[in-house]
Protein backbone atom coordinates (compact mmCIF):
# COMPACT_ATOMS: atom_id res chain seq x y z
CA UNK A 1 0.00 0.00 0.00
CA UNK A 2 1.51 3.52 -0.94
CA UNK A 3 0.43 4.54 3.13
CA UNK A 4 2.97 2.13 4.38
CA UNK A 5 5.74 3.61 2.27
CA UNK A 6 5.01 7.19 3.46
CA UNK A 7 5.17 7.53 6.72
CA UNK A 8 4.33 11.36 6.88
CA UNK A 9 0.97 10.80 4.79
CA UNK A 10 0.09 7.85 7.71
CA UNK A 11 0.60 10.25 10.40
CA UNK A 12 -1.31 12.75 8.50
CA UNK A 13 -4.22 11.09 7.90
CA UNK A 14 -4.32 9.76 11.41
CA UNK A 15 -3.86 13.23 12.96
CA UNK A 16 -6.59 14.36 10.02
CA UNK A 17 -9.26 12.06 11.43
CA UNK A 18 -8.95 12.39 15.53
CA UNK A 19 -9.10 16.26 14.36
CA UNK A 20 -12.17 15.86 12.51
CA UNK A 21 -13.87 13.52 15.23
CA UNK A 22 -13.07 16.34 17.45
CA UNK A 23 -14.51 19.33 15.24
CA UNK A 24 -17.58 17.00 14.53
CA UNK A 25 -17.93 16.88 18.64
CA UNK A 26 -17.37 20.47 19.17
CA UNK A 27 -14.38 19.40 21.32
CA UNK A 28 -11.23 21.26 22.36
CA UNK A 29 -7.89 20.13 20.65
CA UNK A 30 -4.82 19.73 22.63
CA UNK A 31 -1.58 18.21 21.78
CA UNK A 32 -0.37 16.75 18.63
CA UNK A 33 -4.16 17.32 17.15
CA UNK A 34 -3.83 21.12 17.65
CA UNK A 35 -0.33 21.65 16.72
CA UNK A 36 -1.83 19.73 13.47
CA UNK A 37 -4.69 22.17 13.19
CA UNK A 38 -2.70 25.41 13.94
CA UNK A 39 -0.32 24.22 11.04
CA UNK A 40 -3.02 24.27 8.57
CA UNK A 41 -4.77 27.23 9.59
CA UNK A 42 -3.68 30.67 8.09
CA UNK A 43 -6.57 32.55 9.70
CA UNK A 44 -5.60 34.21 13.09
CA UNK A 45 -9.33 34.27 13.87
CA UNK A 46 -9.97 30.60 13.54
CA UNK A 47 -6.20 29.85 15.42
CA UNK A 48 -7.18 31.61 18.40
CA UNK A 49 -10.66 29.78 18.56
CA UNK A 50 -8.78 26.64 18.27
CA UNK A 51 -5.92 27.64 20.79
CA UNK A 52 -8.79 28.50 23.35
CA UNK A 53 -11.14 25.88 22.59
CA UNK A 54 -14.22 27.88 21.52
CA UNK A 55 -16.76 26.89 19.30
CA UNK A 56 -16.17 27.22 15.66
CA UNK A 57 -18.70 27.75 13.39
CA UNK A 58 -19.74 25.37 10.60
CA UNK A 59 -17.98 27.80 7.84
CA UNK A 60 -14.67 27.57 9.93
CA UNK A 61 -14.97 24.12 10.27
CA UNK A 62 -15.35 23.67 6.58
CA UNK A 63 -12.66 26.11 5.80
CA UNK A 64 -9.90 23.59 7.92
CA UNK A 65 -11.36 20.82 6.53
CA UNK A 66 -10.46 22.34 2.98
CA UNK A 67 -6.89 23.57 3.72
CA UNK A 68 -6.43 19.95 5.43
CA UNK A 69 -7.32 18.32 2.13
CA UNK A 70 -4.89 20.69 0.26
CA UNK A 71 -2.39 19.78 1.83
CA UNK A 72 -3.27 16.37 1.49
CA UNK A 73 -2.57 16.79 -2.23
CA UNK A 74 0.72 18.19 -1.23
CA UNK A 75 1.88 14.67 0.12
């Protein structure tokens, strides 16, 4: 499988999907799944939120969603 042969797009997509269970549950991030999250985010707005585990909205959630799968393509 090409996963096993990349190890940075296996740790990507695991860190993609505990942050999306999380934004799904409206939880705060901490550790590895935020330092994930802050990498992809270019919007201070949306990083603070994040950093002090507010609620995001649905159109912020979609907008991480879409830089996450950008830089999925990147891999």
């Amino acid at each position: 499988m090409e996963e096993e042969k990349n190890p940075n797009r296996t740790r990507f997509n695991k860190l993609s999907s505990r942050l999306t269970r999380h934004l799904k549950r409206d939880e705060p991030l901490a550790g590895d799944v935020l330092e994930f999250a802050l990498s992809a985010v270019r919007d201070d707005k949306i990083a603070e939120k994040l950093k002090t585990g507010a609620p995001l909205s649905d159109y912020e959630k979609h907008m991480i969603d879409g830089l996450l799968r950008m830089t999925l393509a990147k891999l």
